[in-house]
Protein backbone atom coordinates (compact mmCIF):
# COMPACT_ATOMS: atom_id res chain seq x y z
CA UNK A 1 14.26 31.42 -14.14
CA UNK A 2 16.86 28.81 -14.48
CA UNK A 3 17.78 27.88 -18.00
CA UNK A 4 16.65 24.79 -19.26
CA UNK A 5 19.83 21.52 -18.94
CA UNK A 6 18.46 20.13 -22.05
CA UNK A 7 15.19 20.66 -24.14
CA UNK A 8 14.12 17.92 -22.15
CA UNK A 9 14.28 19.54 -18.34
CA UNK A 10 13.19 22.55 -17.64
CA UNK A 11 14.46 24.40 -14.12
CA UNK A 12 12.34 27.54 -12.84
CA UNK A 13 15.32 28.39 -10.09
CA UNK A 14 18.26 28.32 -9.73
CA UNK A 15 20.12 26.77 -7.12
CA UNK A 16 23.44 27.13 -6.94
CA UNK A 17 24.65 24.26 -4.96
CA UNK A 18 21.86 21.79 -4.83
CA UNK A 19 22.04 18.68 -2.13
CA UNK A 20 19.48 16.67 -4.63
CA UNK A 21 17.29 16.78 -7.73
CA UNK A 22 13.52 16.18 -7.58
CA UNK A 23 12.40 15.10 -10.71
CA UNK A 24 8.73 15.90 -11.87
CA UNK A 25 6.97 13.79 -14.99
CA UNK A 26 3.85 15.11 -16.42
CA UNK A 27 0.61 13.68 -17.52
CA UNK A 28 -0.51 12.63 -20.90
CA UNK A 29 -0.87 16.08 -22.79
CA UNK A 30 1.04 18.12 -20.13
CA UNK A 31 4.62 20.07 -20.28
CA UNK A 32 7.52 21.35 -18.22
CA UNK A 33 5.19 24.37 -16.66
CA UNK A 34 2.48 22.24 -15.14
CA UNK A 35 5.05 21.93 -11.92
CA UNK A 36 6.08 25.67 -11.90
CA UNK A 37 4.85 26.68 -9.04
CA UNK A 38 6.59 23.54 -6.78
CA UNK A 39 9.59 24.99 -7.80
CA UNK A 40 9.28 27.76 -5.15
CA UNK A 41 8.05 25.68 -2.47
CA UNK A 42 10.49 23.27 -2.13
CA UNK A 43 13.91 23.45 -0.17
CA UNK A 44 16.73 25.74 -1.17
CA UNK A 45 19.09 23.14 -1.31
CA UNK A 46 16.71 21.42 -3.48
CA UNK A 47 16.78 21.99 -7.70
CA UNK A 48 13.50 20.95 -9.15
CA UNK A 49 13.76 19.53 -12.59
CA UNK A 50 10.30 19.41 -14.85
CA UNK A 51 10.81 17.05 -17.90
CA UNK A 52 9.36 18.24 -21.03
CA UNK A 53 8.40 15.80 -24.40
CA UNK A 54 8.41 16.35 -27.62
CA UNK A 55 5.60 18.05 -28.96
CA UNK A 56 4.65 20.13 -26.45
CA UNK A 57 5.70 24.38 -25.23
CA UNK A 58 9.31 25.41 -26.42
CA UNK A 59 9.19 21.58 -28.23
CA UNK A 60 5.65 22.06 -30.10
CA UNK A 61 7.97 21.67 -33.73
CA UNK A 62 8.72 18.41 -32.80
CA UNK A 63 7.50 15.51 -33.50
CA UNK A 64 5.83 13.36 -30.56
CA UNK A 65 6.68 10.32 -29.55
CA UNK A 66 4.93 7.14 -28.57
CA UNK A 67 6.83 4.90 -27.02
CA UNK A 68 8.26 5.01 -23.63
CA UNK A 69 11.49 3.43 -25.08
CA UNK A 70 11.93 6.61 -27.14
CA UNK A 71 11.92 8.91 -24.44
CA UNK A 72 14.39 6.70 -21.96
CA UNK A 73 17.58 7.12 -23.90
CA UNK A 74 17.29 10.98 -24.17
CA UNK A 75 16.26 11.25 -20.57
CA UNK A 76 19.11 9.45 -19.64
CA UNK A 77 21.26 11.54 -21.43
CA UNK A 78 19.80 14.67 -20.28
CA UNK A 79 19.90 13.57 -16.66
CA UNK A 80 23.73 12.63 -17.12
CA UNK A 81 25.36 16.24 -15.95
CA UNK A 82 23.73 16.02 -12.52
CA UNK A 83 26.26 13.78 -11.82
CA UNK A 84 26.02 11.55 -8.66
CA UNK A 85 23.11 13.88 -6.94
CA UNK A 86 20.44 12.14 -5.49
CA UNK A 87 17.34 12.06 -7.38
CA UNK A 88 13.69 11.44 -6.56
CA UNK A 89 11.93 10.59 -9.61
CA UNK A 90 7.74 11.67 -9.54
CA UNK A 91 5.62 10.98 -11.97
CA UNK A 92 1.64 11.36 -12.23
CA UNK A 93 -0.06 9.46 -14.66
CA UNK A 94 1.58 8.78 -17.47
CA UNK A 95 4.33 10.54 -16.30
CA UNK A 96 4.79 7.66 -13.00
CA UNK A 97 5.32 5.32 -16.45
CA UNK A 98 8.14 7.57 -17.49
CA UNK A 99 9.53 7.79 -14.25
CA UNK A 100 9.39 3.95 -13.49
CA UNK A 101 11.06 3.38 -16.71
CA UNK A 102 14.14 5.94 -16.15
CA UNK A 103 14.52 4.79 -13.09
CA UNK A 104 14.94 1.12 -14.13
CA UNK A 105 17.52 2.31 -16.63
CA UNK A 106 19.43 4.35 -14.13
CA UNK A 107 19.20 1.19 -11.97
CA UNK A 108 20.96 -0.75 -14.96
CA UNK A 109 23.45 2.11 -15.42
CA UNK A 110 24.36 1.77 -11.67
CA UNK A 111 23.13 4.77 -10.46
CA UNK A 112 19.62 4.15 -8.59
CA UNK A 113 17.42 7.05 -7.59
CA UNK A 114 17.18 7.64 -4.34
CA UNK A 115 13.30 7.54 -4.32
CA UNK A 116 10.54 6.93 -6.87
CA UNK A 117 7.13 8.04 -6.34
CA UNK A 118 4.13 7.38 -8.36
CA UNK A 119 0.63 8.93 -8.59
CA UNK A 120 -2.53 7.83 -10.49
CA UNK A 121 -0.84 4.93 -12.45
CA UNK A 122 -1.13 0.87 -12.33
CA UNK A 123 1.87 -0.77 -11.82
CA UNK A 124 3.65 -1.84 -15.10
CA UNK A 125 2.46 -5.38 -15.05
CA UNK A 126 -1.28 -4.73 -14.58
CA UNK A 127 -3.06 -4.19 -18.03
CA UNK A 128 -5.44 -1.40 -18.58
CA UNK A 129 -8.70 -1.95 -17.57
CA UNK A 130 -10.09 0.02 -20.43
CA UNK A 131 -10.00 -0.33 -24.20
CA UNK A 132 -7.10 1.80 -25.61
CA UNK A 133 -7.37 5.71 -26.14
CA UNK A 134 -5.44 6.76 -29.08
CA UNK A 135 -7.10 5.28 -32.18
CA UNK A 136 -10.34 6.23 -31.23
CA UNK A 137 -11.84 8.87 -33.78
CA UNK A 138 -11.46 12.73 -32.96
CA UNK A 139 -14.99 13.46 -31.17
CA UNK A 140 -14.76 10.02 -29.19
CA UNK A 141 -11.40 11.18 -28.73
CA UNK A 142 -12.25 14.59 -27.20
CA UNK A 143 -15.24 13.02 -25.28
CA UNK A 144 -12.76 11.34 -23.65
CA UNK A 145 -10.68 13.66 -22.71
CA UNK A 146 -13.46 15.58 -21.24
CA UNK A 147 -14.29 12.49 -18.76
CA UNK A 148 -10.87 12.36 -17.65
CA UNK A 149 -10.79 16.20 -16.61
CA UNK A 150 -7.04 17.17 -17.50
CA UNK A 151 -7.86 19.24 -20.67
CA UNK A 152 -9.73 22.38 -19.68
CA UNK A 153 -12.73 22.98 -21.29
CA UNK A 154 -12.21 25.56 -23.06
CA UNK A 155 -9.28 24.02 -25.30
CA UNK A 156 -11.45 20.68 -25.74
CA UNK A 157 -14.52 23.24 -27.43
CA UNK A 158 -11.36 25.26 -29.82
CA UNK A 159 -11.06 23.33 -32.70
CA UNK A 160 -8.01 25.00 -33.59
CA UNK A 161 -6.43 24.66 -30.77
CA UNK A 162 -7.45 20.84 -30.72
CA UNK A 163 -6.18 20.23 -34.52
CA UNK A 164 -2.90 21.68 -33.18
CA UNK A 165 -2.93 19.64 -30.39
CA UNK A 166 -4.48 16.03 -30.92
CA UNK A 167 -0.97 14.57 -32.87
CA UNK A 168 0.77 15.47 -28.97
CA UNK A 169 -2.40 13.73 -27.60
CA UNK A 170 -2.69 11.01 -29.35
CA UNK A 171 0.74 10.47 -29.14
CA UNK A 172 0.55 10.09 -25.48
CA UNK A 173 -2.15 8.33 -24.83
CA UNK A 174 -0.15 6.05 -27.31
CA UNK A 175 2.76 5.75 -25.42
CA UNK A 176 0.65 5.12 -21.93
CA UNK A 177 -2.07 2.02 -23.83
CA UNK A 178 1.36 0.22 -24.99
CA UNK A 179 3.60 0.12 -22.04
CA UNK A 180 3.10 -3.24 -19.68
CA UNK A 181 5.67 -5.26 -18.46
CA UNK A 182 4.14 -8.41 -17.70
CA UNK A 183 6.75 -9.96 -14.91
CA UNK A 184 9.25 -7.04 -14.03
CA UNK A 185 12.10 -7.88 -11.10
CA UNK A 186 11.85 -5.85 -8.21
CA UNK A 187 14.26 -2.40 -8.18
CA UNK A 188 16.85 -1.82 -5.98
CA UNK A 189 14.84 1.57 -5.08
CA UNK A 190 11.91 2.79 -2.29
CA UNK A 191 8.96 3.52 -3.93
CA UNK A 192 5.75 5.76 -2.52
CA UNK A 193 2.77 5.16 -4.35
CA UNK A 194 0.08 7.98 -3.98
CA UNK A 195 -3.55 6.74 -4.48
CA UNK A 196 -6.96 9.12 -5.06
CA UNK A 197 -9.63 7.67 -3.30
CA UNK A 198 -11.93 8.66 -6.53
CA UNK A 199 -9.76 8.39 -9.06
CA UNK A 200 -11.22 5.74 -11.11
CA UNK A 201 -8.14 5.18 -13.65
CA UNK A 202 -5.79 3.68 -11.05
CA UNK A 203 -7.63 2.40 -7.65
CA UNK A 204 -5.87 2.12 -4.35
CA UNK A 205 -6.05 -1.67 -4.59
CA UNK A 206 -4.23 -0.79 -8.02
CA UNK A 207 -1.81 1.32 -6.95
CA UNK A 208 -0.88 -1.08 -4.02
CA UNK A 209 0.69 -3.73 -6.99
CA UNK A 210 3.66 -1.50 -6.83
CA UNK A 211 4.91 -2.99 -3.60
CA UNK A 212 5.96 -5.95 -5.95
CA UNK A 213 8.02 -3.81 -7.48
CA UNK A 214 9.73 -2.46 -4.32
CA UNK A 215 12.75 -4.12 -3.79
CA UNK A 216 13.96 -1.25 -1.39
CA UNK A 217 11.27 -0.78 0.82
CA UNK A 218 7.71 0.56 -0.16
CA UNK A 219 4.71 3.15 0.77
CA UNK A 220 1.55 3.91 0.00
CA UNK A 221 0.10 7.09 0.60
CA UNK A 222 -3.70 8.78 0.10
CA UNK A 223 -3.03 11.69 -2.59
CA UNK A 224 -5.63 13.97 -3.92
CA UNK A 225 -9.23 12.43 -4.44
CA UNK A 226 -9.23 13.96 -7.60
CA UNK A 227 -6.90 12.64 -10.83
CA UNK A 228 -4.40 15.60 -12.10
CA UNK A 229 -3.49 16.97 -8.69
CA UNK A 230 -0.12 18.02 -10.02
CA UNK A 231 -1.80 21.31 -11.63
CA UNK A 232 -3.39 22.01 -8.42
CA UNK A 233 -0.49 21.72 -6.25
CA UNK A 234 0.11 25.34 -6.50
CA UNK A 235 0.50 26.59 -2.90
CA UNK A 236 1.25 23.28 -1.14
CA UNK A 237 4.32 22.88 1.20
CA UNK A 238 6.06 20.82 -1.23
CA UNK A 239 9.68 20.57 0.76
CA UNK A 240 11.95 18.00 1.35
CA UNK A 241 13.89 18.02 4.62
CA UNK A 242 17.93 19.33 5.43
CA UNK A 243 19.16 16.35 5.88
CA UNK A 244 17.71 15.33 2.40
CA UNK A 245 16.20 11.66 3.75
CA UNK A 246 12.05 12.77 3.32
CA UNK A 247 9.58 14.71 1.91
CA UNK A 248 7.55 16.84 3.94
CA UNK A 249 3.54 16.81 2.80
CA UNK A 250 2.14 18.48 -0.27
CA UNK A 251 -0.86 19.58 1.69
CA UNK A 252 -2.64 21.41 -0.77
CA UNK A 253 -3.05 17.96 -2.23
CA UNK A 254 -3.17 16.19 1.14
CA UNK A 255 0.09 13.62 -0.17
CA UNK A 256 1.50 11.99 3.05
CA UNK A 257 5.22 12.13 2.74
CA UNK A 258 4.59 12.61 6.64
CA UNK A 259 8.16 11.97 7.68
CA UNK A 260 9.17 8.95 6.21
CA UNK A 261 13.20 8.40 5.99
CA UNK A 262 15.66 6.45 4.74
CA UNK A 263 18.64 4.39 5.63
CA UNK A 264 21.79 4.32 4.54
CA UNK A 265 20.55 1.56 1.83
CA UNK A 266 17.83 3.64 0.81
CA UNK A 267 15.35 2.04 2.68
CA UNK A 268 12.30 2.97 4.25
CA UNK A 269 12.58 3.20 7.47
């Protein structure tokens, strides 16, 4: 396994002379290791990057954050040594917030990402349609995180585990209710937006509002039906071509890359 960059990426090979950097953001309550096993299927010329919070694995001793605007700076900074490589930002979930947001600060730093994808997430400037998560109290709490089906049962019924683990929790779901950014300019960058036919937290016509956001070209693409597909993404032919301009599909999760491409200007073609 590759040694971490910073405590905030985590690389599970290494690569010694990588064309690009595909950058993976987790869920609300998720780490690094929930893309370990994309790692392996994607190109050879191709060094997968897993960011992981505060709170959370080799981090567990620190403190969480909960704002999106704490986690951008250090991000930034730990993203810095790649250099001019190409990145593809992907987030799921909370972790398509992330994502947007580091890639609008790259964008301001003059360095745009090559791609950003997004899965199960409303665009920035559409407000939840639910009440907010975090201050509910513990067994509302838990109840739901049992209806959204990322926590495994198991941990939700170990109240040990759960005291140990509600601060990170709450912490994200924190940082996910806040962020909205009612009128945000398009970015310079192509974005693919993946949408679950049954996933009831972001709909397809939800997931569509990101073409506002597309200043670079913009795709939308049926994902898994089901919400946390990242963890069950295992075996899927997660690859992304030689001549670095697309994706290839993730078909154990049926997402479409399906051959789209890029121009020069980073547009879809």
């Amino acid at each position: 396994m590759a040694p971490p960059l910073s405590s905030w990426l985590q690389g599970f090979r290494a690569v010694s002379a990588p064309r690009r950097s595909l950058v993976c953001f987790p869920y609300a309550g998720a780490g690094a290791a929930v893309f370990r096993d994309w790692a392996s299927a994607v190109g050879s010329d191709t060094e997968l990057l897993a960011v992981r919070l505060p709170g959370r694995e080799s981090r567990i001793g620190e403190s969480p954050l909960h704002r999106i605007g704490d986690a951008v700076p250090a991000l930034l900074a730990a993203l810095e040594p790649l250099g001019d490589r190409p990145l593809i930002l992907f987030g799921h979930s909370l972790g398509a917030t992330l994502a947007y947001a580091t890639a609008r600060a790259l964008v301001a730093r003059g360095h745009s990402p090559a791609l950003l994808a997004v899965s199960g997430r409303r665009p920035p400037h559409l407000a939840s349609r639910r009440p907010p998560v975090h201050g509910l109290d513990d067994a509302a709490f838990r109840a739901r995180l049992a209806t959204l089906g990322g926590t495994p049962p198991e941990v939700l019924a170990c109240d040990d585990l759960m005291e140990l683990m509600l601060p990170m929790l709450r912490a994200d779901f924190a940082m996910s209710d806040a962020f909205l950014e009612p009128d945000p300019p398009p970015l310079p960058v192509p974005i693919l937006a993946f949408a679950g036919a049954e996933d009831t937290e972001a709909t397809v016509e939800e997931l569509a509002g990101w073409e506002r956001l597309a200043g670079a070209g913009f795709q939308p693409a049926h994902a898994s039906r089901r919400p946390f597909f990242p963890a069950r993404a295992a075996r899927g032919d997660c690859q992304i071509s030689d001549d670095g301009k697309f994706m290839k599909p993730l078909s154990s999760v049926d997402i479409l890359f399906d051959g789209k491409s890029f121009d020069e200007n980073n547009c879809i073609r």
